[in-house]
PDB file of N, CA and C in Angstrom:
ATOM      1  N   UNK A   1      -3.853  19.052  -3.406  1.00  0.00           N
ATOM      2  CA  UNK A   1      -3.623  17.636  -3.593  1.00  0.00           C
ATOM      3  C   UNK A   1      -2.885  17.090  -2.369  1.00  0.00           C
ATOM      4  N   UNK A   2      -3.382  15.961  -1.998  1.00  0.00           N
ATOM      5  CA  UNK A   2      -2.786  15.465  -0.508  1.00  0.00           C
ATOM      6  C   UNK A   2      -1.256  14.175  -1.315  1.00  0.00           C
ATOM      7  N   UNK A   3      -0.649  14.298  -0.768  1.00  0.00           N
ATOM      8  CA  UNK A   3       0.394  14.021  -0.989  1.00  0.00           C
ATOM      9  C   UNK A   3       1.028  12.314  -0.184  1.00  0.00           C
ATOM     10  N   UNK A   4       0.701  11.537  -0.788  1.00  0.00           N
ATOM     11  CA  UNK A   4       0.370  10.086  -0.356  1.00  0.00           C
ATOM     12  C   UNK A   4       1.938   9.307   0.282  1.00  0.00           C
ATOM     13  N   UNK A   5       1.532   8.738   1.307  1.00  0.00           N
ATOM     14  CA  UNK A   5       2.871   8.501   1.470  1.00  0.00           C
ATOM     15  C   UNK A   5       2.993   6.490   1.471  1.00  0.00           C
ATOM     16  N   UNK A   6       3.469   6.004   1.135  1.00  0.00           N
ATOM     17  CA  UNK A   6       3.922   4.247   1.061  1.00  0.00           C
ATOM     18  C   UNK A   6       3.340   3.518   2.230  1.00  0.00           C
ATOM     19  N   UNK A   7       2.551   2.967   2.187  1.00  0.00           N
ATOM     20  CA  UNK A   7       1.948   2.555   3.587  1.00  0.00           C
ATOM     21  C   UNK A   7       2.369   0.536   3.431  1.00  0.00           C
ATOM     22  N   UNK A   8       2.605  -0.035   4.851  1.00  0.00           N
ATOM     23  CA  UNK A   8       2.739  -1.586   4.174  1.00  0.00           C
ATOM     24  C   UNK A   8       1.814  -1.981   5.343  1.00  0.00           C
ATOM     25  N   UNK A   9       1.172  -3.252   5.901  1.00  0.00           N
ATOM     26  CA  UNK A   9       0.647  -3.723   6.709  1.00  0.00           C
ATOM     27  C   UNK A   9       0.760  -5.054   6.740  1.00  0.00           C
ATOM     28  N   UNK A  10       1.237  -5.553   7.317  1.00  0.00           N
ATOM     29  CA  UNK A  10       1.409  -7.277   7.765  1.00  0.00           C
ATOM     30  C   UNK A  10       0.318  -7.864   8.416  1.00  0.00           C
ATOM     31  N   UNK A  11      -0.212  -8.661   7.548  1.00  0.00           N
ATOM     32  CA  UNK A  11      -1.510  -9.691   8.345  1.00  0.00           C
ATOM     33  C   UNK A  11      -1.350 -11.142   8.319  1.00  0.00           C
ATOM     34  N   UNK A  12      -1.693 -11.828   9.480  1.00  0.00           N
ATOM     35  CA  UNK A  12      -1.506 -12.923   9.504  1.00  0.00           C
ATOM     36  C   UNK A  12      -2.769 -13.941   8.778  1.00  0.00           C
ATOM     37  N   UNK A  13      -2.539 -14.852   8.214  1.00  0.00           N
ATOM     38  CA  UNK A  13      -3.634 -15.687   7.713  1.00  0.00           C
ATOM     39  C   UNK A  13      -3.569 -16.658   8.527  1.00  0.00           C
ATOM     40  N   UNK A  14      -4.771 -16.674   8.581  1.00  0.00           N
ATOM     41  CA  UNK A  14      -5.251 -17.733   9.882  1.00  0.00           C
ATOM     42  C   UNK A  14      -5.334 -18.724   9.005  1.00  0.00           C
ATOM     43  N   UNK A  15      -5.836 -20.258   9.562  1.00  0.00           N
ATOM     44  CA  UNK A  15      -6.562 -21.256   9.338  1.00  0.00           C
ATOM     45  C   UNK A  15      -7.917 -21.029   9.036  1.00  0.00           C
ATOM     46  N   UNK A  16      -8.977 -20.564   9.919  1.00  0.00           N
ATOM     47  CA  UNK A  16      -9.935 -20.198   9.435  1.00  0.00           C
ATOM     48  C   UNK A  16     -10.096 -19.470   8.326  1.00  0.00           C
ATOM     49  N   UNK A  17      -9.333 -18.399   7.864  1.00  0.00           N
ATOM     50  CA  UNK A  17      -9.714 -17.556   6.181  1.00  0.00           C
ATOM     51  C   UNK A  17      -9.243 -18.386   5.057  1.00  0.00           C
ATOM     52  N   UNK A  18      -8.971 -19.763   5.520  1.00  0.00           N
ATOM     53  CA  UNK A  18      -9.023 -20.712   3.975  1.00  0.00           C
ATOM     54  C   UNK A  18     -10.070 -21.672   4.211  1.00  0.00           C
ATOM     55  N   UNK A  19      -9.852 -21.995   3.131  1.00  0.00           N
ATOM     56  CA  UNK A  19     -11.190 -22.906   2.412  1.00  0.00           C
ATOM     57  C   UNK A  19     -10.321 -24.549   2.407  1.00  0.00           C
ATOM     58  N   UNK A  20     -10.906 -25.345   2.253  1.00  0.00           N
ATOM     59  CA  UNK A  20     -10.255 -27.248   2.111  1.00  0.00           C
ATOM     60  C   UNK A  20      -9.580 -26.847   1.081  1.00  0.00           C
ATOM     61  N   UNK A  21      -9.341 -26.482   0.088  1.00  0.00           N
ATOM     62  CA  UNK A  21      -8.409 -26.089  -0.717  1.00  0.00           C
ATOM     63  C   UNK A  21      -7.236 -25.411  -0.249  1.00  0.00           C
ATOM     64  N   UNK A  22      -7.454 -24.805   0.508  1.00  0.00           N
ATOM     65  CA  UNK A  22      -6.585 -23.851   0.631  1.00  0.00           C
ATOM     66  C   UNK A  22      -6.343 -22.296   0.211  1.00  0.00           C
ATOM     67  N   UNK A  23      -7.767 -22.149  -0.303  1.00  0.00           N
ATOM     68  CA  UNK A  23      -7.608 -20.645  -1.006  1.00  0.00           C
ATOM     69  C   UNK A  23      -8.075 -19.957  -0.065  1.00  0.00           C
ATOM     70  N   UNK A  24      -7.970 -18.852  -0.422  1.00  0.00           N
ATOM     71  CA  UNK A  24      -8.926 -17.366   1.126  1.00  0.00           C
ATOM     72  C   UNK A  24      -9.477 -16.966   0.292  1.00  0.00           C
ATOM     73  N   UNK A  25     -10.435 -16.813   1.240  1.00  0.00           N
ATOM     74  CA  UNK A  25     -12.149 -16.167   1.452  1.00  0.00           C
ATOM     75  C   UNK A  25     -12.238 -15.103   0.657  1.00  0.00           C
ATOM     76  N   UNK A  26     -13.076 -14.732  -0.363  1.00  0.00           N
ATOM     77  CA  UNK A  26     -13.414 -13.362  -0.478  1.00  0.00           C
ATOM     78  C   UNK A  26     -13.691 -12.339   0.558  1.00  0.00           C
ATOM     79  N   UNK A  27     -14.636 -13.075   1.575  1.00  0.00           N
ATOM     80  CA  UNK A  27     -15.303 -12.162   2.392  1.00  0.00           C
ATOM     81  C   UNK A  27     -13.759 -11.834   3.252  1.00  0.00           C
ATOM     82  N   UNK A  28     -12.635 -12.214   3.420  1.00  0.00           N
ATOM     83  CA  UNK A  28     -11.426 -12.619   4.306  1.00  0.00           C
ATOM     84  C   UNK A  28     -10.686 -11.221   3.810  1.00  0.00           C
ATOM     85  N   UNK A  29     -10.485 -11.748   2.728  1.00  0.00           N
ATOM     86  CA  UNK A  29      -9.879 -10.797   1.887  1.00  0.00           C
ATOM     87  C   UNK A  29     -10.389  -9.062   2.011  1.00  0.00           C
ATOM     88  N   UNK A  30     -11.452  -8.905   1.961  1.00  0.00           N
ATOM     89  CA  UNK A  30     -12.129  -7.553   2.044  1.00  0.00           C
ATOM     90  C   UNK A  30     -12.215  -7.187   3.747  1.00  0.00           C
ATOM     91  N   UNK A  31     -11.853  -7.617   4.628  1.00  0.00           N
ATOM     92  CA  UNK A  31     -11.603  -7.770   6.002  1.00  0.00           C
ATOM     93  C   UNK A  31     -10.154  -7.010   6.583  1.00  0.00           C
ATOM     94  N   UNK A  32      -9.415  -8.110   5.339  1.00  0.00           N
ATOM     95  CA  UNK A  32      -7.543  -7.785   5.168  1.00  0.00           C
ATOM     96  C   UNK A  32      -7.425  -6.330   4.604  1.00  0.00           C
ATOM     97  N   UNK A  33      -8.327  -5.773   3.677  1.00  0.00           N
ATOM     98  CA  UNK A  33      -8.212  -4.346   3.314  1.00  0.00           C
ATOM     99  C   UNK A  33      -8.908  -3.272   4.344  1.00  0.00           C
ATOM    100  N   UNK A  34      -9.993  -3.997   5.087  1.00  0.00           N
ATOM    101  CA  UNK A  34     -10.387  -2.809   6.389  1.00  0.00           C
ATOM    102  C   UNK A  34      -9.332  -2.589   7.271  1.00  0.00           C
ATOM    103  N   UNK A  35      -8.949  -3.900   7.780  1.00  0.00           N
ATOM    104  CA  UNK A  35      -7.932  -3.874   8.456  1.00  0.00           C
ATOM    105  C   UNK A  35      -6.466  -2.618   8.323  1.00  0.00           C
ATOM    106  N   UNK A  36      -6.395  -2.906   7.172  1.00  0.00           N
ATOM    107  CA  UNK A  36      -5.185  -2.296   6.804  1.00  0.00           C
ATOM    108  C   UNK A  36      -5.344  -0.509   6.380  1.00  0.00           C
ATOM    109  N   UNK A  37      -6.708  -0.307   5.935  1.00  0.00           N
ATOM    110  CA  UNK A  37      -7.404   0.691   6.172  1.00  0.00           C
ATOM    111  C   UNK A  37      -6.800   1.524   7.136  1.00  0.00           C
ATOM    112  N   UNK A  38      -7.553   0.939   8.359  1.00  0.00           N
ATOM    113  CA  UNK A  38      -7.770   1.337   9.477  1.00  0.00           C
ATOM    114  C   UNK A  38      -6.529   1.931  10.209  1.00  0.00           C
ATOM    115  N   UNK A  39      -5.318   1.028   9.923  1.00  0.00           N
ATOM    116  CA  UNK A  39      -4.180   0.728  10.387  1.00  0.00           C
ATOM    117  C   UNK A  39      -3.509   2.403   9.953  1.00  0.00           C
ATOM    118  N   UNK A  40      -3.313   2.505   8.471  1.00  0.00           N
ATOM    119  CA  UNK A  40      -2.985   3.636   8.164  1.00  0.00           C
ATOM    120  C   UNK A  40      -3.691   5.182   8.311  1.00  0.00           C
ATOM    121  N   UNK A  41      -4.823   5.037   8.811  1.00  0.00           N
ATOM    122  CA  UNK A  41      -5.673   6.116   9.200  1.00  0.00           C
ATOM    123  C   UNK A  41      -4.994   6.456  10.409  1.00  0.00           C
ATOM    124  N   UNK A  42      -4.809   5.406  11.495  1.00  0.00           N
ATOM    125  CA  UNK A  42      -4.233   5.527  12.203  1.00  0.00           C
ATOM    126  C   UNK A  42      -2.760   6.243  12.089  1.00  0.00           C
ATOM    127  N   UNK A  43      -1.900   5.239  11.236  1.00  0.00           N
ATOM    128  CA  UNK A  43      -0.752   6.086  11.405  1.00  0.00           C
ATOM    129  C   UNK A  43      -0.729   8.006  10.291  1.00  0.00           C
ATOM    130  N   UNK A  44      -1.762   7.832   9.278  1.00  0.00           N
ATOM    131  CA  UNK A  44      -1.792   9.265   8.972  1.00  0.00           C
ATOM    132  C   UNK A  44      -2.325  10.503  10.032  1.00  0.00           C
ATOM    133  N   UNK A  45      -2.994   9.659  11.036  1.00  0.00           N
ATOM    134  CA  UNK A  45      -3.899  10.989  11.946  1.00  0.00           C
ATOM    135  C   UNK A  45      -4.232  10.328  12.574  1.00  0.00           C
ATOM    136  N   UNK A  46      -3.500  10.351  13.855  1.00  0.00           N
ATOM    137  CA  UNK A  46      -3.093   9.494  15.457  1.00  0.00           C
ATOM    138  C   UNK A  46      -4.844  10.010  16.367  1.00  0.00           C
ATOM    139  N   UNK A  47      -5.015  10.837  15.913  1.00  0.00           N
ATOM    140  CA  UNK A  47      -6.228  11.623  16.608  1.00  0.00           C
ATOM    141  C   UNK A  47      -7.575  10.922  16.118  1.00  0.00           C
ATOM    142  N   UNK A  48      -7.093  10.652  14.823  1.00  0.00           N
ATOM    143  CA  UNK A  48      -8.750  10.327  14.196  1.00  0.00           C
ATOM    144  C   UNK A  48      -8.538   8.697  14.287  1.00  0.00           C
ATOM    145  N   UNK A  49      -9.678   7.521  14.962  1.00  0.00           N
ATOM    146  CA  UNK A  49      -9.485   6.473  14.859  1.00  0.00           C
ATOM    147  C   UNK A  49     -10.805   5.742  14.517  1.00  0.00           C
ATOM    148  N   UNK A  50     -11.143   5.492  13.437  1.00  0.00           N
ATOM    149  CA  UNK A  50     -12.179   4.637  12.745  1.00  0.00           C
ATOM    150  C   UNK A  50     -12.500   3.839  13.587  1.00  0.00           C
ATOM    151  N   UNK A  51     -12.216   3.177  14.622  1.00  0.00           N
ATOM    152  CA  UNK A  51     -12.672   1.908  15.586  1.00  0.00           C
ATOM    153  C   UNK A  51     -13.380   2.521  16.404  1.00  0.00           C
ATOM    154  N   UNK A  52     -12.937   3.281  16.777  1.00  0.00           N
ATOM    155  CA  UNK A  52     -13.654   4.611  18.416  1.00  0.00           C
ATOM    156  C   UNK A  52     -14.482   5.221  18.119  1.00  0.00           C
ATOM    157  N   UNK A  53     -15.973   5.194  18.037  1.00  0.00           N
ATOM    158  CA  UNK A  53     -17.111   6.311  18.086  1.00  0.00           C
ATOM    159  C   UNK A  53     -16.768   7.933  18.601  1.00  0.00           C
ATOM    160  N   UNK A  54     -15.914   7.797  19.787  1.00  0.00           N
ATOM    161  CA  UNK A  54     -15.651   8.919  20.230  1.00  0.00           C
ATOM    162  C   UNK A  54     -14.919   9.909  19.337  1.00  0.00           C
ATOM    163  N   UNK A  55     -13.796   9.454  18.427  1.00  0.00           N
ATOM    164  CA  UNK A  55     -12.865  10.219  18.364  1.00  0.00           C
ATOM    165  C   UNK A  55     -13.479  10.981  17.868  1.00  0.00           C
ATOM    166  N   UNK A  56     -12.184  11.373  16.887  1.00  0.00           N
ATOM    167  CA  UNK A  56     -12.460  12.773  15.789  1.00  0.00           C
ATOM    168  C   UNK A  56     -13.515  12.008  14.809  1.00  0.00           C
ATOM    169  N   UNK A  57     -14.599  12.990  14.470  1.00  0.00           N
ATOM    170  CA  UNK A  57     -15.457  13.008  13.800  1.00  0.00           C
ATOM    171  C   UNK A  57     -15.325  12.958  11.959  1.00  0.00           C
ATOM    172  N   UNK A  58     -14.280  13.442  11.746  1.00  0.00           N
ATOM    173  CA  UNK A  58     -13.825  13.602  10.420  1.00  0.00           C
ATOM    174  C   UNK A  58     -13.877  12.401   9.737  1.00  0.00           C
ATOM    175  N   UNK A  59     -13.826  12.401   8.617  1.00  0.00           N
ATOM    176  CA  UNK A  59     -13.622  11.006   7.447  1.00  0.00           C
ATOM    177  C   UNK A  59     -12.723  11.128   6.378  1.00  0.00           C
ATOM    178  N   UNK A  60     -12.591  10.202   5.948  1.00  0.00           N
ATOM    179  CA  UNK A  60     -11.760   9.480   4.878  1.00  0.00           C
ATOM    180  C   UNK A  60     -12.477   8.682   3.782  1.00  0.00           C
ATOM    181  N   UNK A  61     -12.728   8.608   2.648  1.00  0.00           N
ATOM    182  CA  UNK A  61     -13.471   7.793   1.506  1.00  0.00           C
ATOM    183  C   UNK A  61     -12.398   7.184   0.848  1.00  0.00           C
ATOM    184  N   UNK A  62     -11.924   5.975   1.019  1.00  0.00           N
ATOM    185  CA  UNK A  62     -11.098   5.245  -0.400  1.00  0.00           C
ATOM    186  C   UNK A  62     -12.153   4.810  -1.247  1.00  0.00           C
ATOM    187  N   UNK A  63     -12.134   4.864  -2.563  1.00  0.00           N
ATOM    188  CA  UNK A  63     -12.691   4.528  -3.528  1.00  0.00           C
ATOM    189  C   UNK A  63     -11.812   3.555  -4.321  1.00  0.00           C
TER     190      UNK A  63
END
């Protein structure tokens, strides 16, 4: 069992990810969770980086 550690990520909301209302985007929203994804992949395994074709080859599945 991998042993999970507290992850936080700060994103800024633009102007563009709201709507005349003022609400955010679905599609915005599911963007804000890649993002933040990504972010902690990073800080769990500095080697492996989801953005870079090159890196490490390995994966990760959140469900």
């Amino acid at each position: 069992m991998i042993a999970l550690m507290p992850y936080t990520h700060r994103e800024r909301v633009r102007f563009g990810d709201l709507d005349a209302m003022r609400h955010l985007n679905n599609v915005v929203f599911l963007r804000y969770f890649e993002t933040a994804r990504i972010g902690y992949l990073r800080e769990l395994s500095p080697a492996h980086d989801p953005a870079n074709p090159e890196a490490d080859r390995s994966g990760l599945i959140f469900a």
